[in-house]
C-alpha atoms as a PDB file:
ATOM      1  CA  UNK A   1     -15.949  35.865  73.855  1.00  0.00           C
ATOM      2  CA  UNK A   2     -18.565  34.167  76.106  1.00  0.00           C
ATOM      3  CA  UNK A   3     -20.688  33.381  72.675  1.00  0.00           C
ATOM      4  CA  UNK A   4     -17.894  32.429  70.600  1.00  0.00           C
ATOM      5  CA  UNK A   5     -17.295  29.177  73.485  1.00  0.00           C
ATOM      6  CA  UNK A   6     -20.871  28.487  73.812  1.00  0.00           C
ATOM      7  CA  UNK A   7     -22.314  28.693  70.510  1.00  0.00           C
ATOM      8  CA  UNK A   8     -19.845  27.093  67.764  1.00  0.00           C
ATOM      9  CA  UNK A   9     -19.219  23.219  69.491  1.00  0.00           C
ATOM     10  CA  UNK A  10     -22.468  22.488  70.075  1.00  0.00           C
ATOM     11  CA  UNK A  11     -23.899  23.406  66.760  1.00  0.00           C
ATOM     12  CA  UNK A  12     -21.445  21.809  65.296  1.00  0.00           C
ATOM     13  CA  UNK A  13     -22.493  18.593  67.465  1.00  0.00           C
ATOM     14  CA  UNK A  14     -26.309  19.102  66.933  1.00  0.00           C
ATOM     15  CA  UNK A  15     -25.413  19.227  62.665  1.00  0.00           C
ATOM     16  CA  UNK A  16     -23.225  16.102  62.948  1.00  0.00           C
ATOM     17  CA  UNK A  17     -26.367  14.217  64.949  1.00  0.00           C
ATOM     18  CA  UNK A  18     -28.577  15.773  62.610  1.00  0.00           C
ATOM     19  CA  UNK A  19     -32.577  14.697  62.983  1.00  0.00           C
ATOM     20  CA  UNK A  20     -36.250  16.807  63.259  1.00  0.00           C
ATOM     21  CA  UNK A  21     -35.196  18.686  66.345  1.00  0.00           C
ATOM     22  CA  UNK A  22     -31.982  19.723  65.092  1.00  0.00           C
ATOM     23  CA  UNK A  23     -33.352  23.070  64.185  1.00  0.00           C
ATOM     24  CA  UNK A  24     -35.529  23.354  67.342  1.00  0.00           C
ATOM     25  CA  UNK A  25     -31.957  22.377  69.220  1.00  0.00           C
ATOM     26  CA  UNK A  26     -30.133  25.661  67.435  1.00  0.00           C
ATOM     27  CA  UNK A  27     -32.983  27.949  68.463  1.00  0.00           C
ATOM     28  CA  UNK A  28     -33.400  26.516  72.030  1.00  0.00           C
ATOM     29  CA  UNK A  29     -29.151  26.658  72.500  1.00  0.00           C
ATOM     30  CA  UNK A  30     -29.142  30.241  70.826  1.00  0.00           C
ATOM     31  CA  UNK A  31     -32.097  31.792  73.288  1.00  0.00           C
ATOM     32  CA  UNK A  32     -30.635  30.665  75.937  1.00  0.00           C
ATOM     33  CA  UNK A  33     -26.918  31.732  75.429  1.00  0.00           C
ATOM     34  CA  UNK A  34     -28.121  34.915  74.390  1.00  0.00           C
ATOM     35  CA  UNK A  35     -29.948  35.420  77.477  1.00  0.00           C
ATOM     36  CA  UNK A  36     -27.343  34.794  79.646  1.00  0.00           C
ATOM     37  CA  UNK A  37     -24.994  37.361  77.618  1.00  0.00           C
ATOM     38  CA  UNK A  38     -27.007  39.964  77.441  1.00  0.00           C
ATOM     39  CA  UNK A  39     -28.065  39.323  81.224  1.00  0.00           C
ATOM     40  CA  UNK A  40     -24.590  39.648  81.954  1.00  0.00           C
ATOM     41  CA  UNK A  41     -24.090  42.389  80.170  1.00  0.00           C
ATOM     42  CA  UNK A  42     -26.455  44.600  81.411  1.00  0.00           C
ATOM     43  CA  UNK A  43     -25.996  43.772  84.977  1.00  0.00           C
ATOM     44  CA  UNK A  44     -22.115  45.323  83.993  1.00  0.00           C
ATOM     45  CA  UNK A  45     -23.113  48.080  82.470  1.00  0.00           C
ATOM     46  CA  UNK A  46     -25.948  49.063  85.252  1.00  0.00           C
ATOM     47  CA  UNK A  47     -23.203  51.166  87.037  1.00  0.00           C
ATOM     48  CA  UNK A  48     -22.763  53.198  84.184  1.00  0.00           C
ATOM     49  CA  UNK A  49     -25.333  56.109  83.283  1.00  0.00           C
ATOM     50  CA  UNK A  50     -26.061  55.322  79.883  1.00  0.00           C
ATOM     51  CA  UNK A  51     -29.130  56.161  77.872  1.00  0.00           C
ATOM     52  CA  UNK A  52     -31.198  53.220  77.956  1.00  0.00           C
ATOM     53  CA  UNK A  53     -31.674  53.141  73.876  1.00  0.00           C
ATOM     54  CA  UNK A  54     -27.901  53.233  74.136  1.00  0.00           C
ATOM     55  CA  UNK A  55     -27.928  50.304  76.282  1.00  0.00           C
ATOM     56  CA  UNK A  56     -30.863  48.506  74.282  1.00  0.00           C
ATOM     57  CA  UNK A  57     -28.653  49.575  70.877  1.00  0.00           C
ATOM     58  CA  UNK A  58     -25.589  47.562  72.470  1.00  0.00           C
ATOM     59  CA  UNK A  59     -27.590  44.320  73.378  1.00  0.00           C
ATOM     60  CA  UNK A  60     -28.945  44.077  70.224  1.00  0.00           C
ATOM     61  CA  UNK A  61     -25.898  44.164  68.899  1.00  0.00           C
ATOM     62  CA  UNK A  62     -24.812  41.090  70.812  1.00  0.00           C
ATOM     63  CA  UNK A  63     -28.077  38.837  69.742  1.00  0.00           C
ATOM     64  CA  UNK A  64     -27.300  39.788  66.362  1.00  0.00           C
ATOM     65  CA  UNK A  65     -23.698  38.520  66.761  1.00  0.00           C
ATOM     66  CA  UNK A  66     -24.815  35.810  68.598  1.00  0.00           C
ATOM     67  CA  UNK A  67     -27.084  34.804  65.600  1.00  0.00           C
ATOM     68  CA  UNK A  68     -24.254  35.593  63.524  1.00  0.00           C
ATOM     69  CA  UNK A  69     -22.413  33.044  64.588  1.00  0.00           C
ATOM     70  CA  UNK A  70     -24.852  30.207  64.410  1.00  0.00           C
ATOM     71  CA  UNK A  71     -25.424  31.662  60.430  1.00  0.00           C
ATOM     72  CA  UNK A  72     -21.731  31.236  59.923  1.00  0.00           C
ATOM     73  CA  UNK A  73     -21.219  27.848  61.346  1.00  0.00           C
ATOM     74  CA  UNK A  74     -24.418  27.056  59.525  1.00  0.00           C
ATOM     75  CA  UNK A  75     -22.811  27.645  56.458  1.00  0.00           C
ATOM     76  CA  UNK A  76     -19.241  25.953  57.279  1.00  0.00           C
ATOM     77  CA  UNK A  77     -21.096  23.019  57.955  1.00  0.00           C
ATOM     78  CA  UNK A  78     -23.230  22.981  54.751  1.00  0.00           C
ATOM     79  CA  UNK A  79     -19.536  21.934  53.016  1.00  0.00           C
ATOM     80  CA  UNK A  80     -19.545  18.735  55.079  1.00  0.00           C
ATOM     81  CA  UNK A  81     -23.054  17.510  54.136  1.00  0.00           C
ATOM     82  CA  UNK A  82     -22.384  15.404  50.974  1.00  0.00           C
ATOM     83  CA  UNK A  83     -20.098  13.471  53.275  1.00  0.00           C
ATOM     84  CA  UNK A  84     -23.009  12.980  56.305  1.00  0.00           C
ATOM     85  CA  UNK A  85     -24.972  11.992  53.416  1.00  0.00           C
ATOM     86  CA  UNK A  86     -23.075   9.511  52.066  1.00  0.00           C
ATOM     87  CA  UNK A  87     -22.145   8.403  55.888  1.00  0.00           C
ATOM     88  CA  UNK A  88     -25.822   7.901  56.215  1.00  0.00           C
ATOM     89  CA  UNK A  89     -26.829   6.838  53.294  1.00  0.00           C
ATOM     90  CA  UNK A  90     -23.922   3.641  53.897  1.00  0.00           C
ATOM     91  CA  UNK A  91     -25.148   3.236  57.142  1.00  0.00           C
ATOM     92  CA  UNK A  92     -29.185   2.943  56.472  1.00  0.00           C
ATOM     93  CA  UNK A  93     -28.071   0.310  53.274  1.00  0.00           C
ATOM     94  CA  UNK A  94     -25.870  -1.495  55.453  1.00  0.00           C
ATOM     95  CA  UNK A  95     -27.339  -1.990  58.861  1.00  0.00           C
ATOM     96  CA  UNK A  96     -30.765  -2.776  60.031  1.00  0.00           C
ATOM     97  CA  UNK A  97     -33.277  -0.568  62.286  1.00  0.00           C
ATOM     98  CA  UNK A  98     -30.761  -1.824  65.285  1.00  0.00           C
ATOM     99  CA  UNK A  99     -27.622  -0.623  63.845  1.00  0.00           C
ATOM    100  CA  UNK A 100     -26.767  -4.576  63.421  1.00  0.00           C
ATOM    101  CA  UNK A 101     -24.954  -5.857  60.101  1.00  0.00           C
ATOM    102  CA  UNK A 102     -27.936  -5.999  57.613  1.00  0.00           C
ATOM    103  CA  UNK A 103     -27.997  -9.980  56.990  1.00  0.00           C
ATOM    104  CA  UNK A 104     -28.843 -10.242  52.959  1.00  0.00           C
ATOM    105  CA  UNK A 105     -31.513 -13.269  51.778  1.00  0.00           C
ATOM    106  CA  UNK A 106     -33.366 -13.700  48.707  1.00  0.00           C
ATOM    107  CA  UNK A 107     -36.391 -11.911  50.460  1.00  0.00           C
ATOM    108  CA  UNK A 108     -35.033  -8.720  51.419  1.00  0.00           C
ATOM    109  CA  UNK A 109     -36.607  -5.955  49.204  1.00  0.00           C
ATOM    110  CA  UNK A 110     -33.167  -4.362  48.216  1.00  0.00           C
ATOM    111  CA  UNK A 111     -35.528  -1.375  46.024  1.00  0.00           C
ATOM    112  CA  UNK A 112     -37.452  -0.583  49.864  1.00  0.00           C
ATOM    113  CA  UNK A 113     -33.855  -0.698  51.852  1.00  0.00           C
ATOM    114  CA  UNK A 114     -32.378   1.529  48.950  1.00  0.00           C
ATOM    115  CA  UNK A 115     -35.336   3.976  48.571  1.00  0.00           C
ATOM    116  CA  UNK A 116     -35.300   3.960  52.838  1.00  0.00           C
ATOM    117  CA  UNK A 117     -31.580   5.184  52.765  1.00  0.00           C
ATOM    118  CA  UNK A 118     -32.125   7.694  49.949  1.00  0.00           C
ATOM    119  CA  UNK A 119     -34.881   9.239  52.470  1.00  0.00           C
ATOM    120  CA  UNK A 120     -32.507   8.953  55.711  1.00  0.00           C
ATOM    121  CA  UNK A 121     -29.634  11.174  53.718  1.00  0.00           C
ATOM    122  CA  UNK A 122     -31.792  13.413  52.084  1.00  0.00           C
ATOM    123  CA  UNK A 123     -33.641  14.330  55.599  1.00  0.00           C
ATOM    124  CA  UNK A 124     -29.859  15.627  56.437  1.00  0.00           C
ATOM    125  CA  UNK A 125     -29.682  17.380  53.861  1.00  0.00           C
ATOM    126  CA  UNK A 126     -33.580  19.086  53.891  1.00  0.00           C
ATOM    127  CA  UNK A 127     -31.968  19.992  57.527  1.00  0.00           C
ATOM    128  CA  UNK A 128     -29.198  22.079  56.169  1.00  0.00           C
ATOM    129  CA  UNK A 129     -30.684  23.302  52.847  1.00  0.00           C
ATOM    130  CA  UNK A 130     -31.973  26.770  54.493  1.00  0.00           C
ATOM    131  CA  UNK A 131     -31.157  28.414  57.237  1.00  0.00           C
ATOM    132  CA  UNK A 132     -34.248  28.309  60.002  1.00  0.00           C
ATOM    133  CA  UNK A 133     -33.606  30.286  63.253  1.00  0.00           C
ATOM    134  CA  UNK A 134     -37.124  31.991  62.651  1.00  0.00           C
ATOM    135  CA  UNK A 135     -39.800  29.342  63.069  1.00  0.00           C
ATOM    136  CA  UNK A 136     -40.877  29.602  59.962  1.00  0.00           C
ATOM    137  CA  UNK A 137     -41.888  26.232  58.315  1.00  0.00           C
ATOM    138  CA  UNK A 138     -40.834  25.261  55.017  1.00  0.00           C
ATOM    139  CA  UNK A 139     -42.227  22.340  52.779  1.00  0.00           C
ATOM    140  CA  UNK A 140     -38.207  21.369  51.718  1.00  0.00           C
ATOM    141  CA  UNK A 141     -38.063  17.507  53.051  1.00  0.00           C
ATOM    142  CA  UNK A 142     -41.061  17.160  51.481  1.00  0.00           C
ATOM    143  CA  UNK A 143     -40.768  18.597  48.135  1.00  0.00           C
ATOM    144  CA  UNK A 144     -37.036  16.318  47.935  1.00  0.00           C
ATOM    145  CA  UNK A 145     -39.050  12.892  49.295  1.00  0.00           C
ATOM    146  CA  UNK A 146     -41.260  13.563  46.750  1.00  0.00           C
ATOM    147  CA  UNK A 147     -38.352  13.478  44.434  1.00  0.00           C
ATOM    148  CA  UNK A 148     -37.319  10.647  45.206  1.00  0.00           C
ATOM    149  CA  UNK A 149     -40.707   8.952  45.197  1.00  0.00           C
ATOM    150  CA  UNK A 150     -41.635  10.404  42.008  1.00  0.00           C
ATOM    151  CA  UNK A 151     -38.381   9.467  40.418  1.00  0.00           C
ATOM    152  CA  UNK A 152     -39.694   6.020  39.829  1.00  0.00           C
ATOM    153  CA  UNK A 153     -42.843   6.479  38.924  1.00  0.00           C
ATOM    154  CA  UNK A 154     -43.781   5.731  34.935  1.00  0.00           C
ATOM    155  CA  UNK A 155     -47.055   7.613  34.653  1.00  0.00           C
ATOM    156  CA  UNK A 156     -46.718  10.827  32.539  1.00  0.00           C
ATOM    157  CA  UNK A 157     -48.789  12.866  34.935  1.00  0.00           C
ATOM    158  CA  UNK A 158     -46.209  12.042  37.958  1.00  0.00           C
ATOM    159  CA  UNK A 159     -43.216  13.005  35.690  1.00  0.00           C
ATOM    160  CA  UNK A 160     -45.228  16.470  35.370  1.00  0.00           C
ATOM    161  CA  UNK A 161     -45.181  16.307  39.111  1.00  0.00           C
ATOM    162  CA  UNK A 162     -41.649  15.699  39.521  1.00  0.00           C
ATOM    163  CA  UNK A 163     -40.526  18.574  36.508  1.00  0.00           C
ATOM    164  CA  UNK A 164     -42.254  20.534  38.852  1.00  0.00           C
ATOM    165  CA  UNK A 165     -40.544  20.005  41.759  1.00  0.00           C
ATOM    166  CA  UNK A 166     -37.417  19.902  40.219  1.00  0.00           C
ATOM    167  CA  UNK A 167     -38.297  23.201  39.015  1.00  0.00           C
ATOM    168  CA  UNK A 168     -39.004  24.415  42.314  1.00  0.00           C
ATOM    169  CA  UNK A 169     -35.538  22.842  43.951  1.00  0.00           C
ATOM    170  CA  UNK A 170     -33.856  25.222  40.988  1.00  0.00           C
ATOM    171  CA  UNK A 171     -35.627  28.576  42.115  1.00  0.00           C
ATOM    172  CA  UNK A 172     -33.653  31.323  43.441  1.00  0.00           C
ATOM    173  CA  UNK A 173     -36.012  30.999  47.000  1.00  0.00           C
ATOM    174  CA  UNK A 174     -38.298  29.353  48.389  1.00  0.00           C
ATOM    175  CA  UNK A 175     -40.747  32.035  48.131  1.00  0.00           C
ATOM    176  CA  UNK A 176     -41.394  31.429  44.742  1.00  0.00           C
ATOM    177  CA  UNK A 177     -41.931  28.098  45.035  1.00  0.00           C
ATOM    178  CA  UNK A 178     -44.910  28.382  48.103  1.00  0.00           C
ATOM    179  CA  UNK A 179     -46.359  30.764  46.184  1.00  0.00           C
ATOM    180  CA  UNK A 180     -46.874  27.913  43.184  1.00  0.00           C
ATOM    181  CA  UNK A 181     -48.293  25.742  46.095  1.00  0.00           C
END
């Protein structure tokens, strides 16, 4: 019960924020609740003579629970993203570097500001695409900035680029696609 108050809320918050240390956040937030379950749990069950794989058996049963949960609300989360997206993607066209009302002139580059808030929404959703509670890198921001990038480009050998990407955004994991790289 412990985990299920400490884990949900502030993943939940650390999604809605969003950013490069998002994932970092999860892992840091997970360890450490973990920790102090488990901790807890085996200074219970120390007055109990129970077999110590027994004991081991039962904690890792709780980090995998624990994990568990941060998977799940992972996943719930995933349903919101086209809205944080589009929240984002308003909010990068419409305001400046200060959050202040973008003021429009005849020498703003409207292609930069658009191509800027394409890359602050599709960061978000690089974050939630996979899963990372290993710390494992992956090259998924990249590969969709490079999408984005590539989309306007006119030289034949680009588009080849971007079909290739694309294809690699369409495989079944990401495995396949590193081992292309």
């Amino acid at each position: 019960k412990q985990l299920d108050k400490a884990l949900p809320k502030p993943v939940e918050s650390l999604f809605e924020t969003g950013g490069k240390e998002t994932w970092p956040s999860i892992r840091k937030l997970l360890k450490r609740e973990t920790e102090a379950v488990v901790s807890k749990f085996s200074d219970c069950v120390a007055g109990f003579f129970l077999e110590e794989k027994t004991v081991e058996k039962m904690k890792q049963s709780l980090r995998d629970y624990a994990r568990k949960l941060v998977e799940n609300k992972a996943r719930e989360e995933v349903g919101k993203v086209m809205y944080r997206m589009k929240d984002r993607f308003t909010i990068a066209f419409n305001c400046d570097k200060d959050l202040k009302p973008r003021v429009w002139t005849r020498r703003v580059d409207i292609n930069a500001i658009t191509r800027d808030a394409r890359s602050v929404s599709l960061k978000l959703l690089a974050d939630m695409a996979a899963i990372r509670l290993d710390e494992t890198s992956d090259n998924i921001e990249r590969v969709l900035l490079l999408l984005i990038t590539n989309n306007n480009a006119a030289s034949s050998s680009r588009y080849s680029d971007a079909e290739f990407y694309v294809d690699s955004l369409a495989s079944s994991t990401w495995e396949e696609y590193l081992c292309k790289m």
